[in-house]
Each structure stands twice: as structure tokens, then as C-alpha cells.
C-alpha atoms as a PDB file:
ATOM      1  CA  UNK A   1       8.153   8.162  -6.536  1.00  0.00           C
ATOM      2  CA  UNK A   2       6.678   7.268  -9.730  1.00  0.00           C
ATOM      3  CA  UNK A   3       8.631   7.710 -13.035  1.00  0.00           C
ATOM      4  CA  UNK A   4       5.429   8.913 -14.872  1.00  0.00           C
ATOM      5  CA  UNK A   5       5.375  11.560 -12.263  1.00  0.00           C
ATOM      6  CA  UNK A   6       8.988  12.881 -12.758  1.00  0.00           C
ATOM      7  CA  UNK A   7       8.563  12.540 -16.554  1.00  0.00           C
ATOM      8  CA  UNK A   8       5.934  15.349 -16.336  1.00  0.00           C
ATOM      9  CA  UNK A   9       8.162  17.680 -13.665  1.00  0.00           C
ATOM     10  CA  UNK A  10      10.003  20.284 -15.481  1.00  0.00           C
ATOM     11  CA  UNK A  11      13.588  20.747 -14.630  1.00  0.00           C
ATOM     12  CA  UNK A  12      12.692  23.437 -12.040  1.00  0.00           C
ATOM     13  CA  UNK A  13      10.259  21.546 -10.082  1.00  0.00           C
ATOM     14  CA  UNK A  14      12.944  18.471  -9.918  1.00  0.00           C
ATOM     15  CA  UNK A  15      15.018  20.162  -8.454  1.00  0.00           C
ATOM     16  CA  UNK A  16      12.991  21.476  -5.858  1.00  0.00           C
ATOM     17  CA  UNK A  17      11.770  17.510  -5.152  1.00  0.00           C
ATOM     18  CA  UNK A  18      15.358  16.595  -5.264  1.00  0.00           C
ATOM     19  CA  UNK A  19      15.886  19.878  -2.479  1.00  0.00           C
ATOM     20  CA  UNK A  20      13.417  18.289  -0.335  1.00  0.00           C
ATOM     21  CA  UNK A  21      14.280  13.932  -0.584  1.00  0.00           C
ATOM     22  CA  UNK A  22      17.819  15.705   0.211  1.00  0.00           C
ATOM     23  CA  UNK A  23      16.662  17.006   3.581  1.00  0.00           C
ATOM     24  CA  UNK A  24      14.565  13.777   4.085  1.00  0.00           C
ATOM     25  CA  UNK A  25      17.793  11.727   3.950  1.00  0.00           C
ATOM     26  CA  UNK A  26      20.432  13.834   6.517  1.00  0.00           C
ATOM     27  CA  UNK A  27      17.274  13.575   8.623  1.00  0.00           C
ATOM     28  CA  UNK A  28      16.584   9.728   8.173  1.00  0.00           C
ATOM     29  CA  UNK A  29      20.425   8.703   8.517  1.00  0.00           C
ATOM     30  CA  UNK A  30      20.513  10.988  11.358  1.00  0.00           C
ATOM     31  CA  UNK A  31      17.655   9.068  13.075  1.00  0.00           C
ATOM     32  CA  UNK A  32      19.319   6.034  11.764  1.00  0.00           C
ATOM     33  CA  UNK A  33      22.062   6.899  13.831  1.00  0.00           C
ATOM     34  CA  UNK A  34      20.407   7.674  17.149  1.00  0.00           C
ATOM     35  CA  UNK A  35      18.836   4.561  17.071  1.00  0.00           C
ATOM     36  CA  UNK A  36      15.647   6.041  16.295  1.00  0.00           C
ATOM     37  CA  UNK A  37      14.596   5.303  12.741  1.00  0.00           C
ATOM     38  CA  UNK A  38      12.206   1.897  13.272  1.00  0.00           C
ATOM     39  CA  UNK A  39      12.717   0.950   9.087  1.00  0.00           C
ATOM     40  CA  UNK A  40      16.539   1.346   7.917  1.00  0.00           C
ATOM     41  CA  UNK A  41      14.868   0.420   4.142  1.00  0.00           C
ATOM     42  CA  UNK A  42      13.490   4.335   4.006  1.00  0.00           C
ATOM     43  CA  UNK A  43      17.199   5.156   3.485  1.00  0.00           C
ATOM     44  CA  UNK A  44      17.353   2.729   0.995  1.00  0.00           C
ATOM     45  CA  UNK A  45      14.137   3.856  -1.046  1.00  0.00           C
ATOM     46  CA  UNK A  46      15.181   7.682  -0.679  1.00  0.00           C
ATOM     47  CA  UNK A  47      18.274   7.239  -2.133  1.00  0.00           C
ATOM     48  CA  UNK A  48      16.733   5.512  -5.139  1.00  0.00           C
ATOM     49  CA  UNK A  49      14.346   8.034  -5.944  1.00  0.00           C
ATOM     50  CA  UNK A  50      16.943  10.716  -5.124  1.00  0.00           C
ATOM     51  CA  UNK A  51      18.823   8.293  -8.620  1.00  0.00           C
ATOM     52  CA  UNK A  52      15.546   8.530 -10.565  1.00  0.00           C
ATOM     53  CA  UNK A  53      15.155  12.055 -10.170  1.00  0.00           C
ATOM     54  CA  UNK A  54      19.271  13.118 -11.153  1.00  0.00           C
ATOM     55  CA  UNK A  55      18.736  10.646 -13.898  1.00  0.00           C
ATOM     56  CA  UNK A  56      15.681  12.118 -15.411  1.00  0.00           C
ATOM     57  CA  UNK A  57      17.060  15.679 -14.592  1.00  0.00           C
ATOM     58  CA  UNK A  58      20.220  14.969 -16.470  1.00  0.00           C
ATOM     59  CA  UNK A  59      17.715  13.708 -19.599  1.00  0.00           C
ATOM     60  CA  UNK A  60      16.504  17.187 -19.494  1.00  0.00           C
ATOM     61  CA  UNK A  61      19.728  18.587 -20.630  1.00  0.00           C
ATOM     62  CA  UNK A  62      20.178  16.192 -23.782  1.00  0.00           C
ATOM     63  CA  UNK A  63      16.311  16.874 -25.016  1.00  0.00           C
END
């Protein structure tokens, strides 16, 4: 995810995105731990933009 992108989501729509990369991750590490998730890095990458996104949410409270 881009920070442009989150720069022009209101506070709403972030949290809906975070809702959703939320879901995304129980289902990846769930995978993960079957044995069934091919790339381990998703995890990695979802829980990065899961930090953009409650960083840039968080800026909307001090603007």
C-alpha cells in the first residue's frame, strides 16, 4: 500500500482498510500454519502496511 494513497483516505475509510488487512493476516498466518501459504514474506508486508495505516490514522487525531 502506497502512502500517497492512505494520505488521501479519511479516517473512516482507514479503518475499514485496516478491518480488511486484519482479516487478511489471521487468514495468512493461519495458512502459514497449515503449511499452506507458498510466500511467508506476505505476513511480513501485511503487517507493515497494517503500521502505515495505524500510523497515519493516529496523524489524523493530532491534525
Amino acid at each position: 500500500m502506497d502512502i500517497k494513497e492512505l494520505a488521501k483516505k479519511s479516517k473512516k475509510e482507514l479503518e475499514t482498510v485496516l478491518k480488511e488487512l486484519r482479516e487478511t493476516l489471521r487468514q495468512k498466518k493461519f495458512q502459514a500454519a497449515q503449511g499452506d501459504l507458498k510466500t511467508v514474506r506476505e505476513i511480513r508486508n501485511l503487517r507493515k502496511d497494517i503500521a502505515r495505516i495505524l500510523t497515519r490514522y493516529n496523524k489524523h487525531d493530532h491534525e
